[in-house]
PDB file of N, CA and C in Angstrom:
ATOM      1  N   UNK A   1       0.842  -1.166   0.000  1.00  0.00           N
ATOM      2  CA  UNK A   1       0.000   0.000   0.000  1.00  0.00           C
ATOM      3  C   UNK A   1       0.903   1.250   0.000  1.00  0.00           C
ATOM      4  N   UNK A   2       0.538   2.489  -0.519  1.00  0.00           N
ATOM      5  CA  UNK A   2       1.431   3.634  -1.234  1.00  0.00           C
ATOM      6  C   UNK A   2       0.445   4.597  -0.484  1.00  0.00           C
ATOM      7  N   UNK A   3       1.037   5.592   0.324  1.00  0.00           N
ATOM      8  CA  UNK A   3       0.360   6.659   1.547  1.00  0.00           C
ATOM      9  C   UNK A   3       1.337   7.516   0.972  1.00  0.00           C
ATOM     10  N   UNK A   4       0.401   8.523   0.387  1.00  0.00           N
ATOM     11  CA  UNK A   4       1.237   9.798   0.078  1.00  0.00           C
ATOM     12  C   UNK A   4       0.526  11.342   0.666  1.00  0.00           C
ATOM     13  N   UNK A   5       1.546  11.187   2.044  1.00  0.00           N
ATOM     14  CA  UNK A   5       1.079  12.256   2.485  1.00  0.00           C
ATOM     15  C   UNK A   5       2.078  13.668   2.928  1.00  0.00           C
ATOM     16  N   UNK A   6       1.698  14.693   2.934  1.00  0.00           N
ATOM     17  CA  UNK A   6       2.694  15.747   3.421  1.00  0.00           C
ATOM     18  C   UNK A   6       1.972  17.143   3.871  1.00  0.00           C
ATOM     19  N   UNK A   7       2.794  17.996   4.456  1.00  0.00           N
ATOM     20  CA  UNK A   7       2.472  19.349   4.742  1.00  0.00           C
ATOM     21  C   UNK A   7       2.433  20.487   3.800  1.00  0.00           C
ATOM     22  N   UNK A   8       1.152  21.064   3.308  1.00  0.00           N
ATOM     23  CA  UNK A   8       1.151  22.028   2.295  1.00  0.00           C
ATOM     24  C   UNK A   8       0.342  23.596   2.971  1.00  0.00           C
ATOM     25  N   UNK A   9       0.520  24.662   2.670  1.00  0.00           N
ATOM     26  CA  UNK A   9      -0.026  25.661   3.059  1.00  0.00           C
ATOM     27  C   UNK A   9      -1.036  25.856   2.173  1.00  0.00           C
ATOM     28  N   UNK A  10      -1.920  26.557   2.556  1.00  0.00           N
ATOM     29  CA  UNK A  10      -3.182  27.411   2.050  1.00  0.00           C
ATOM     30  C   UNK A  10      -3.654  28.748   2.555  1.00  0.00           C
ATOM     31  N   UNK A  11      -3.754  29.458   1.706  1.00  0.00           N
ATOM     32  CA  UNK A  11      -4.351  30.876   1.923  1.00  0.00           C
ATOM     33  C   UNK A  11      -5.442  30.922   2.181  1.00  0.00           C
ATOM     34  N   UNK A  12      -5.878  31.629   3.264  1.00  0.00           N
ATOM     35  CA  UNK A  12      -7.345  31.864   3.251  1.00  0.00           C
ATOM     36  C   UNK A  12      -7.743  33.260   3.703  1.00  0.00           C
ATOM     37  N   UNK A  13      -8.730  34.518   2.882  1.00  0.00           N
ATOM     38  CA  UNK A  13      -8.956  35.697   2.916  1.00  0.00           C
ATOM     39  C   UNK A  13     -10.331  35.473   3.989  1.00  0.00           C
ATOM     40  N   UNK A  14      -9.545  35.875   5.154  1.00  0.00           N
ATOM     41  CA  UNK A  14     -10.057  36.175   6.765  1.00  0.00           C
ATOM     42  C   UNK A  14     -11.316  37.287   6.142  1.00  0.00           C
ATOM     43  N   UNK A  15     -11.073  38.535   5.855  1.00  0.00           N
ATOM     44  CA  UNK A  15     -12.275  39.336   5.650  1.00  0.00           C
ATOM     45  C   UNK A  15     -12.189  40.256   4.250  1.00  0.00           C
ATOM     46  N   UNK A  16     -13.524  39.718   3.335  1.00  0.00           N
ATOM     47  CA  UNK A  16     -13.604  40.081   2.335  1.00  0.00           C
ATOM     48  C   UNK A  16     -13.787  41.338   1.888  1.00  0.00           C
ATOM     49  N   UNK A  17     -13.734  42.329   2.725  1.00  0.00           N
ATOM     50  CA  UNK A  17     -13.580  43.702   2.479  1.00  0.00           C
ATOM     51  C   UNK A  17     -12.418  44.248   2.004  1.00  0.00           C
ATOM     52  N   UNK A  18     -12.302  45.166   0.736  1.00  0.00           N
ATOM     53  CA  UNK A  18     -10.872  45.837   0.922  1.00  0.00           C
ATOM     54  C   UNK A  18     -10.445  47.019   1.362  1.00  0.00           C
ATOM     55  N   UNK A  19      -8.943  46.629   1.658  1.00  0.00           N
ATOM     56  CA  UNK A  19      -8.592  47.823   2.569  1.00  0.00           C
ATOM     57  C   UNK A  19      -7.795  48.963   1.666  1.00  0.00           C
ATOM     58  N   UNK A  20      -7.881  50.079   2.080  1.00  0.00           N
ATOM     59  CA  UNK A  20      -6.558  50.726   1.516  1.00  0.00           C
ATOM     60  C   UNK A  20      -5.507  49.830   1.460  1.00  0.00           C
ATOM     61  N   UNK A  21      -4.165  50.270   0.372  1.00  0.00           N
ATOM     62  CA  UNK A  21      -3.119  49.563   0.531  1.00  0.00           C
ATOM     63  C   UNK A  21      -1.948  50.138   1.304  1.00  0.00           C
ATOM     64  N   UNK A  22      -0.829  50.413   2.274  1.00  0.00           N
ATOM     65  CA  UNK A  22      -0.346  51.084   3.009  1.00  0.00           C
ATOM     66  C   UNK A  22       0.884  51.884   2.173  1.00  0.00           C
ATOM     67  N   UNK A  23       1.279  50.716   0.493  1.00  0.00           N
ATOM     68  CA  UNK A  23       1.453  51.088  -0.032  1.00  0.00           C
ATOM     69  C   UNK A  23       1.314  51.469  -1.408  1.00  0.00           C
ATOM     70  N   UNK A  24       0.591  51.683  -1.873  1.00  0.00           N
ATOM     71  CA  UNK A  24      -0.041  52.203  -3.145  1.00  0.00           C
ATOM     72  C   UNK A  24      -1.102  52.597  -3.070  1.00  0.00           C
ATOM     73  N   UNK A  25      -1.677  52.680  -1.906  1.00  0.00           N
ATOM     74  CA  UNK A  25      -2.698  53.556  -1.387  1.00  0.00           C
ATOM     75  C   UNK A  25      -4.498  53.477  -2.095  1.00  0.00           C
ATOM     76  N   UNK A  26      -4.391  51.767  -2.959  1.00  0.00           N
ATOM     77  CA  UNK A  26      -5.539  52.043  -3.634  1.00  0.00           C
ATOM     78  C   UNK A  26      -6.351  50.663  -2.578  1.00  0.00           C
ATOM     79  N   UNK A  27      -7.198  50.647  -2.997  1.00  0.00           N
ATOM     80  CA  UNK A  27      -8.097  49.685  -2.137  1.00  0.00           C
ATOM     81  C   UNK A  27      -8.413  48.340  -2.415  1.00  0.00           C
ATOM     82  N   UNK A  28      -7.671  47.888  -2.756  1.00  0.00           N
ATOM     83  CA  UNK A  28      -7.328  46.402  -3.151  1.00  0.00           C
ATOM     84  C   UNK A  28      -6.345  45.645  -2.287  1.00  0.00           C
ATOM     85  N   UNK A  29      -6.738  45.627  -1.235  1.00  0.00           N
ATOM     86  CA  UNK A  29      -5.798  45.066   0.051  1.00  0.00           C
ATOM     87  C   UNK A  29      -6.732  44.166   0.697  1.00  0.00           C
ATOM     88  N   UNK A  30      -6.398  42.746   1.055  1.00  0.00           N
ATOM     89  CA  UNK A  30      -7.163  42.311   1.800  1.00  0.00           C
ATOM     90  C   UNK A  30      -6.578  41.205   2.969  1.00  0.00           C
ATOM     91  N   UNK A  31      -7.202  41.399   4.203  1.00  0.00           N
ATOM     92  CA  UNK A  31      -6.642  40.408   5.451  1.00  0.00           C
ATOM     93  C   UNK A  31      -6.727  38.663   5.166  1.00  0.00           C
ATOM     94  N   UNK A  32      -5.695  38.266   5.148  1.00  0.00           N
ATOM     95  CA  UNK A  32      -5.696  37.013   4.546  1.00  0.00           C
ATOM     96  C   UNK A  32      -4.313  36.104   5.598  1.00  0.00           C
ATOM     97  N   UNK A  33      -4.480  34.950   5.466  1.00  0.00           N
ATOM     98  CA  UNK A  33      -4.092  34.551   6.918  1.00  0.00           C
ATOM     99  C   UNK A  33      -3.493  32.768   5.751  1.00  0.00           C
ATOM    100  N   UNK A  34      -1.764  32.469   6.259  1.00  0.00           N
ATOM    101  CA  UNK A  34      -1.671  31.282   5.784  1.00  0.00           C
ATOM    102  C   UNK A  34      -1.486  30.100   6.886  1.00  0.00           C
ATOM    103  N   UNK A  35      -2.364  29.174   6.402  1.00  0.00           N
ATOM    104  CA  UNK A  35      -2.830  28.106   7.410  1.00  0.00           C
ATOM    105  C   UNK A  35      -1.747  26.743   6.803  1.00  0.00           C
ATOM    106  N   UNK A  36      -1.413  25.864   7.707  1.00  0.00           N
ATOM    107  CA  UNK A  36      -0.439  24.980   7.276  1.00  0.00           C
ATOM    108  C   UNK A  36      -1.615  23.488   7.170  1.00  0.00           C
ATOM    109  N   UNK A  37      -1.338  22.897   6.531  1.00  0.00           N
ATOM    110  CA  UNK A  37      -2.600  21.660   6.117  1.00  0.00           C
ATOM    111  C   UNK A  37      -1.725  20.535   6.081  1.00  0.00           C
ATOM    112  N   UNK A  38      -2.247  19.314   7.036  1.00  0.00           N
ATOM    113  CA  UNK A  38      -1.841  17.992   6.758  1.00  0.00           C
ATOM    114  C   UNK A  38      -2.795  17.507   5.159  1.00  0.00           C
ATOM    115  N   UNK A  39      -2.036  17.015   4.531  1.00  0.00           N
ATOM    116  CA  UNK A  39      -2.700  16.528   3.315  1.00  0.00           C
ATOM    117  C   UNK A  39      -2.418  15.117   2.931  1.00  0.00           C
ATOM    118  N   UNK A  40      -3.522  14.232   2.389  1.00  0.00           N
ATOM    119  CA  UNK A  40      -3.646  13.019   2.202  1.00  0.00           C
ATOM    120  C   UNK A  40      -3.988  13.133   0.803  1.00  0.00           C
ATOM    121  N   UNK A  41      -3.297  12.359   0.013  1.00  0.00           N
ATOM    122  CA  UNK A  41      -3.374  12.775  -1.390  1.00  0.00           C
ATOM    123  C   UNK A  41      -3.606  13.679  -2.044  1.00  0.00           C
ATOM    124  N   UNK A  42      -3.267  14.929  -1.701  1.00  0.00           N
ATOM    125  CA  UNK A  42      -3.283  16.285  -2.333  1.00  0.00           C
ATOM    126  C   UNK A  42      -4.282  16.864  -1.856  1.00  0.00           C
ATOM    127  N   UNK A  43      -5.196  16.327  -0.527  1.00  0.00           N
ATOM    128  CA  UNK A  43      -6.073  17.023  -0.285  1.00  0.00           C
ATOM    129  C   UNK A  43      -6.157  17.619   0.953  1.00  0.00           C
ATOM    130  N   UNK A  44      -6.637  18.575   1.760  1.00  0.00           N
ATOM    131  CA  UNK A  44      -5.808  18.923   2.891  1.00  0.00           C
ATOM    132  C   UNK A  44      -6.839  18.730   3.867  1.00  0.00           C
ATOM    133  N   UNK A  45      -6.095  17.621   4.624  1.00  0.00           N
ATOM    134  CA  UNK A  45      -7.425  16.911   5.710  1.00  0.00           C
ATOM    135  C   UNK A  45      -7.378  17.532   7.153  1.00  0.00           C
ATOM    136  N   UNK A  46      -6.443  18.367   7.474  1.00  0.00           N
ATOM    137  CA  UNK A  46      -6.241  18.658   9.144  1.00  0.00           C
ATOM    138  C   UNK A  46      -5.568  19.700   8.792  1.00  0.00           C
ATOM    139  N   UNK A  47      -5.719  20.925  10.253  1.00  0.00           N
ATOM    140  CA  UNK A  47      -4.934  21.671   9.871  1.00  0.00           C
ATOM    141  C   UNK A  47      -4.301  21.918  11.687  1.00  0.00           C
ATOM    142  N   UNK A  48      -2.932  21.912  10.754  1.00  0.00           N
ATOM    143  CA  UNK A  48      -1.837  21.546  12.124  1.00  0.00           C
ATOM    144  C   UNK A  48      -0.876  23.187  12.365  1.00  0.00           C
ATOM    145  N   UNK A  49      -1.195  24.174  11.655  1.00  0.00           N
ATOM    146  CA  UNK A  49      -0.328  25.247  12.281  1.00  0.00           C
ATOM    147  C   UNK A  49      -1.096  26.457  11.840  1.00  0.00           C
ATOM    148  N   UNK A  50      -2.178  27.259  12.500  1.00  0.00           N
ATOM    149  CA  UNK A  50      -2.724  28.884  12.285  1.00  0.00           C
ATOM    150  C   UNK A  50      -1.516  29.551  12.063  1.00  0.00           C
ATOM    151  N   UNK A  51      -1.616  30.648  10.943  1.00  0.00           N
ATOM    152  CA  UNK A  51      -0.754  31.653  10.603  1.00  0.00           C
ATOM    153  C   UNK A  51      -1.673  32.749  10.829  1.00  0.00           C
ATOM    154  N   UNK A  52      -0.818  33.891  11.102  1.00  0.00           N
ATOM    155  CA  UNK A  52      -0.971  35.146  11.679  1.00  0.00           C
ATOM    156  C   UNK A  52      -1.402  35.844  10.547  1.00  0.00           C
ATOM    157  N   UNK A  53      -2.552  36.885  10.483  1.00  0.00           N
ATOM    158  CA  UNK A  53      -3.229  37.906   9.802  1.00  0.00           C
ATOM    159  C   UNK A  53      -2.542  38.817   9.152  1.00  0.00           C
ATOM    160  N   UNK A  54      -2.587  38.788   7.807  1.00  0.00           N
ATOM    161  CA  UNK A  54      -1.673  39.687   6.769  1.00  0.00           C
ATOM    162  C   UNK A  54      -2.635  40.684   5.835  1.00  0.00           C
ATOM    163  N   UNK A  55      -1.991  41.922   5.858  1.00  0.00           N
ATOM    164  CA  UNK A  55      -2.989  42.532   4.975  1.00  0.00           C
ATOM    165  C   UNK A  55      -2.106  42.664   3.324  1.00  0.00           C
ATOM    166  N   UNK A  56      -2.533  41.869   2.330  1.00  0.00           N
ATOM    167  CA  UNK A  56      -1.901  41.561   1.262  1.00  0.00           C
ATOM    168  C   UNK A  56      -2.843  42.107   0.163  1.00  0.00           C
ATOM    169  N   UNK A  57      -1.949  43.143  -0.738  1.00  0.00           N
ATOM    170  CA  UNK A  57      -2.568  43.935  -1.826  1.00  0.00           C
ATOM    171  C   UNK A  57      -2.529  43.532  -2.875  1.00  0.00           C
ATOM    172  N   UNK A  58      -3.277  43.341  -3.602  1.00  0.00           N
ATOM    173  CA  UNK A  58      -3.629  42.270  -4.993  1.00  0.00           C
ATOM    174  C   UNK A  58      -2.788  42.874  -5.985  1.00  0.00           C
ATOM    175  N   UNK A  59      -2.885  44.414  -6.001  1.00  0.00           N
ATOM    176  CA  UNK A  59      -2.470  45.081  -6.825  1.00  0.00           C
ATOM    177  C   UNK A  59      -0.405  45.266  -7.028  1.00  0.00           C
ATOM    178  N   UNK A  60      -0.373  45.930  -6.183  1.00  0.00           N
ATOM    179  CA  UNK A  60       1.251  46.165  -5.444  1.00  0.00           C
ATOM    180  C   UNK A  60       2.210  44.601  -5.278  1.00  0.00           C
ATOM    181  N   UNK A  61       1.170  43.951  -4.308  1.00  0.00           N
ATOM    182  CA  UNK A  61       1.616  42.467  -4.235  1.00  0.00           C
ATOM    183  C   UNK A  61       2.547  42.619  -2.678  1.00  0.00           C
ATOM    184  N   UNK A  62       1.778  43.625  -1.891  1.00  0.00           N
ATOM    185  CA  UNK A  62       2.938  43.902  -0.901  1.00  0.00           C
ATOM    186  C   UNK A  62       2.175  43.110   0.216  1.00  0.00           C
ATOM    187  N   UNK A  63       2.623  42.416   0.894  1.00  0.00           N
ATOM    188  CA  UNK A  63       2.336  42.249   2.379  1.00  0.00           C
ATOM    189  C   UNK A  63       2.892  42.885   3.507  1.00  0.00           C
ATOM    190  N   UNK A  64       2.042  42.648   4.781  1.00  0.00           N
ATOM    191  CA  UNK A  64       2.034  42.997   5.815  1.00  0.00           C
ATOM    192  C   UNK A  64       1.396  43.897   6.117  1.00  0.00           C
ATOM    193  N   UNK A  65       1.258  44.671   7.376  1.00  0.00           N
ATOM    194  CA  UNK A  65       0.251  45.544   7.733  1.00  0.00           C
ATOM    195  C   UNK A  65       1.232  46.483   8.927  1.00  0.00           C
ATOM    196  N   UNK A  66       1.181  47.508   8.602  1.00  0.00           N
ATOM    197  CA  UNK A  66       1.730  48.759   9.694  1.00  0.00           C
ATOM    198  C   UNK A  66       1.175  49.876   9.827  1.00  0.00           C
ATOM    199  N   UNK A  67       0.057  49.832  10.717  1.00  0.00           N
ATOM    200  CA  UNK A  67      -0.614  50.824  11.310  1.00  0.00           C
ATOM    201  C   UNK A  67       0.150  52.241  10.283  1.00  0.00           C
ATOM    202  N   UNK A  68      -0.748  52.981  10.086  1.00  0.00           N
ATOM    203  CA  UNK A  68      -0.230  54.324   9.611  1.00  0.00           C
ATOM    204  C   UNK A  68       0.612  55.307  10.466  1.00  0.00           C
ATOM    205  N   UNK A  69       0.857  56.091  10.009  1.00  0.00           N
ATOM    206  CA  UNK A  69       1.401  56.777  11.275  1.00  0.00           C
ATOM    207  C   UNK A  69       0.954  57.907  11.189  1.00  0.00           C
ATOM    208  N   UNK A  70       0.289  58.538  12.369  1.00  0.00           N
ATOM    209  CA  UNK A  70      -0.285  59.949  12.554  1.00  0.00           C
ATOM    210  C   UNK A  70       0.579  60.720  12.746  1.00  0.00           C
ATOM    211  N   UNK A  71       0.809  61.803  11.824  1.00  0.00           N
ATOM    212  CA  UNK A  71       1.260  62.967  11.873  1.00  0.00           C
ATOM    213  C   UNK A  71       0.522  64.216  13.013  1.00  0.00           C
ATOM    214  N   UNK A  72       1.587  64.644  13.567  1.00  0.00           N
ATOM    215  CA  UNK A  72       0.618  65.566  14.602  1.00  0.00           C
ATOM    216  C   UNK A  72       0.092  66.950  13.589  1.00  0.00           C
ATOM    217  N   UNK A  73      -0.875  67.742  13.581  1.00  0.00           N
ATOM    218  CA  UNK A  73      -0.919  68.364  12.544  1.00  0.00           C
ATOM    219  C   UNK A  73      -0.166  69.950  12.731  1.00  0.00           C
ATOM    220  N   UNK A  74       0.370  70.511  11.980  1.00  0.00           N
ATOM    221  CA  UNK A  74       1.209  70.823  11.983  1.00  0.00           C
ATOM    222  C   UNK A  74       0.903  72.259  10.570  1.00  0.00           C
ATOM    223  N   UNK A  75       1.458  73.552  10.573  1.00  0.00           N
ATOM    224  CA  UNK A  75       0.843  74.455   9.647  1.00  0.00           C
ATOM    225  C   UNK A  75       1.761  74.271   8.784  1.00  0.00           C
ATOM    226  N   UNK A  76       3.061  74.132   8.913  1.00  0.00           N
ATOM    227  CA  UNK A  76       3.887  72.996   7.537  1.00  0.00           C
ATOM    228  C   UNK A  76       3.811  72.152   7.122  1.00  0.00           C
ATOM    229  N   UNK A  77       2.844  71.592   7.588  1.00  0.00           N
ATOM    230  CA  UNK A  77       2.611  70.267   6.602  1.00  0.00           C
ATOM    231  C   UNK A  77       1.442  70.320   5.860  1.00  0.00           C
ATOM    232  N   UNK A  78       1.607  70.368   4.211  1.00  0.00           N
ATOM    233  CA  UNK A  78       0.843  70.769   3.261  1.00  0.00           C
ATOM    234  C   UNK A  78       0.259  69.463   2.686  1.00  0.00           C
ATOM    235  N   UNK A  79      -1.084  69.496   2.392  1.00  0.00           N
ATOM    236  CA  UNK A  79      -2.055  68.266   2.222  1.00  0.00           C
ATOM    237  C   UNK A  79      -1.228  68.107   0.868  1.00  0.00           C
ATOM    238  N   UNK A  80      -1.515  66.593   0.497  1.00  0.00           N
ATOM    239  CA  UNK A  80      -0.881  66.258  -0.810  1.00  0.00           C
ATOM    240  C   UNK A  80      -2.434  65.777  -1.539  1.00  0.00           C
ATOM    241  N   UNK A  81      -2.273  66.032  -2.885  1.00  0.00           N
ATOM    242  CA  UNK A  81      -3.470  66.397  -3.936  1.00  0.00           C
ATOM    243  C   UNK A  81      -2.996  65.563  -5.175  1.00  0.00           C
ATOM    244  N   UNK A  82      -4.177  64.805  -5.308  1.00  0.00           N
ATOM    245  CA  UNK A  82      -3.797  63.757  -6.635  1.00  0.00           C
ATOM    246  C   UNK A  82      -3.410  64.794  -7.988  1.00  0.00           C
ATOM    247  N   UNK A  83      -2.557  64.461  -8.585  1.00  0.00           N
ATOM    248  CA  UNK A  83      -2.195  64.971 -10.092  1.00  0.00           C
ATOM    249  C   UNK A  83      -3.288  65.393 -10.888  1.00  0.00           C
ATOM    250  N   UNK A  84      -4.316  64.129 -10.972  1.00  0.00           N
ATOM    251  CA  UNK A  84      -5.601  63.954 -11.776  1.00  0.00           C
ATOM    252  C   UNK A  84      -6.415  64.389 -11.640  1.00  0.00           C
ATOM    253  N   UNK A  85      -7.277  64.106 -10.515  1.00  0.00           N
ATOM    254  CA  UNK A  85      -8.617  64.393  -9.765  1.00  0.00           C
ATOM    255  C   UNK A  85      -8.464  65.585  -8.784  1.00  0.00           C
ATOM    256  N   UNK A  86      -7.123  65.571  -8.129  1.00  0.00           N
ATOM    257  CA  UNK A  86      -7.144  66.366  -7.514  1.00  0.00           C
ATOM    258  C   UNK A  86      -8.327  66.668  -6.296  1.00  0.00           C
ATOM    259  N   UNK A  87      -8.165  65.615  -6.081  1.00  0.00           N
ATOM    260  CA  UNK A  87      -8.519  65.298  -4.328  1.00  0.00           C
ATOM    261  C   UNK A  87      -7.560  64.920  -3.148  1.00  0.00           C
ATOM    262  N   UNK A  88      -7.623  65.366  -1.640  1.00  0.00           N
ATOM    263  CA  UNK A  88      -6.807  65.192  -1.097  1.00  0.00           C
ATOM    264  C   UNK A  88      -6.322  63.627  -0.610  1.00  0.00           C
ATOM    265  N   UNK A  89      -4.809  63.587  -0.316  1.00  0.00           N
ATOM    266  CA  UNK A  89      -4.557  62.519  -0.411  1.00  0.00           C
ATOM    267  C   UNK A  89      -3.733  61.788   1.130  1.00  0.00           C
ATOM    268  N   UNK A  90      -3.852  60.872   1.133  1.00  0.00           N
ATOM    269  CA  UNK A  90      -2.582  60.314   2.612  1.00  0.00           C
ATOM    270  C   UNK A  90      -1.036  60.956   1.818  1.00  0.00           C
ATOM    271  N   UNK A  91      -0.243  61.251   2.954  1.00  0.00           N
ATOM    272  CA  UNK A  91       1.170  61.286   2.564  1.00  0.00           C
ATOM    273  C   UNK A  91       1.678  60.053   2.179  1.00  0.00           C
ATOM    274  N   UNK A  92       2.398  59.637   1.441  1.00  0.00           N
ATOM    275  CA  UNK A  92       3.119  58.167   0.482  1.00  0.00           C
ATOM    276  C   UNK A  92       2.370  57.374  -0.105  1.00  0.00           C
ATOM    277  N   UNK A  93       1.399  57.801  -0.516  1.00  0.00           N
ATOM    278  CA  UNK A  93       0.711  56.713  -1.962  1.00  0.00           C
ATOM    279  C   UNK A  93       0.856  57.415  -3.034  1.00  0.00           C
ATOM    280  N   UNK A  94       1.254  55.863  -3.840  1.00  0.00           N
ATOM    281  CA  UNK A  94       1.265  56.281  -4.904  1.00  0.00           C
ATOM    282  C   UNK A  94       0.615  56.228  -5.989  1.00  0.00           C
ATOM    283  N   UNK A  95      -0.587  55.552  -5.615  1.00  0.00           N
ATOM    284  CA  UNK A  95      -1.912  56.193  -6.395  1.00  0.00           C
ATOM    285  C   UNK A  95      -3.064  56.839  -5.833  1.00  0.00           C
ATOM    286  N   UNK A  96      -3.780  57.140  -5.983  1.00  0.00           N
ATOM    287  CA  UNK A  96      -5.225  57.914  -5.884  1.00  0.00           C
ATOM    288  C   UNK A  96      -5.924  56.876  -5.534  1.00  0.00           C
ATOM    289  N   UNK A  97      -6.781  56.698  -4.429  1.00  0.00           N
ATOM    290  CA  UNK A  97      -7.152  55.530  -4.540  1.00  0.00           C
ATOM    291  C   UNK A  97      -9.084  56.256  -4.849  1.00  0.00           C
ATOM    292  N   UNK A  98      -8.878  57.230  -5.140  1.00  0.00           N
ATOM    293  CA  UNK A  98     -10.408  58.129  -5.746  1.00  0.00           C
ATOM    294  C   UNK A  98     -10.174  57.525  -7.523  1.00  0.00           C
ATOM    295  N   UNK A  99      -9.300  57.653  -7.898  1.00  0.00           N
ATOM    296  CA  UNK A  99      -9.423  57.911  -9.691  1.00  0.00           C
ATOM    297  C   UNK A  99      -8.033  56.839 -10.227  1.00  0.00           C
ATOM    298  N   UNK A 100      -7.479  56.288  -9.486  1.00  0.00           N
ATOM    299  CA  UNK A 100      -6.262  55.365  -9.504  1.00  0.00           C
ATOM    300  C   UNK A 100      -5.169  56.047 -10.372  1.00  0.00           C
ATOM    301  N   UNK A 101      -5.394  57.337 -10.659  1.00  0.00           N
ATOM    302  CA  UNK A 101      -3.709  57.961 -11.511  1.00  0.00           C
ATOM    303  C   UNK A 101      -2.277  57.764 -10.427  1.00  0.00           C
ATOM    304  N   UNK A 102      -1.452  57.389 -10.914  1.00  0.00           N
ATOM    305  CA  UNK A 102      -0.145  57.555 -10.389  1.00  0.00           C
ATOM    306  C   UNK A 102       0.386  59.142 -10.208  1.00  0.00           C
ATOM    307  N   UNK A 103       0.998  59.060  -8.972  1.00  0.00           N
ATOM    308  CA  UNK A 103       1.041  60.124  -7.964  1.00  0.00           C
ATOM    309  C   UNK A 103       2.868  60.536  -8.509  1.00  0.00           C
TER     310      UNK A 103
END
């Protein structure tokens, strides 16, 4: 008898909402979490190790997640304004996530 079994990962998108991206700033980011799977012929019957919550952007392809950082506000610090649309924007994206032009 031939038992072909092993350890394979799988992705699974924790919550189907998207988020801003932290970097490219458009909204195609989503919390997605990799789970480790005992598998019995390619199929994954148990799952033997939870992985920790990632916010991964479809677009960019960036993972991880780091809280933004609040700027204290400040009369030098001048709002940044999409190229295109020209709506206001977070500081370091680099798209619009109103009209998606590159920043």
């Amino acid at each position: 008898m031939i038992l072909i079994a092993g350890v394979s990962p799988k992705t699974k998108t924790i919550d189907p909402t998207p988020r801003l991206c932290p970097s490219c700033g458009l909204a195609q980011a989503y919390l997605k979490r990799v789970d480790h799977y005992v598998s019995l012929f390619f199929i994954p019957v148990m799952r033997i190790k939870k992985g920790e919550s990632v916010l991964v952007c479809n677009r960019c392809e960036s993972a991880g997640y780091t809280a933004p950082k609040q700027q204290p506000p400040s009369e030098s610090t001048q709002p940044v304004m999409c190229k295109q649309c020209g709506r206001s924007l977070q500081h370091g994206f680099r798209y619009c996530p109103f009209c998606g032009g590159r920043q």
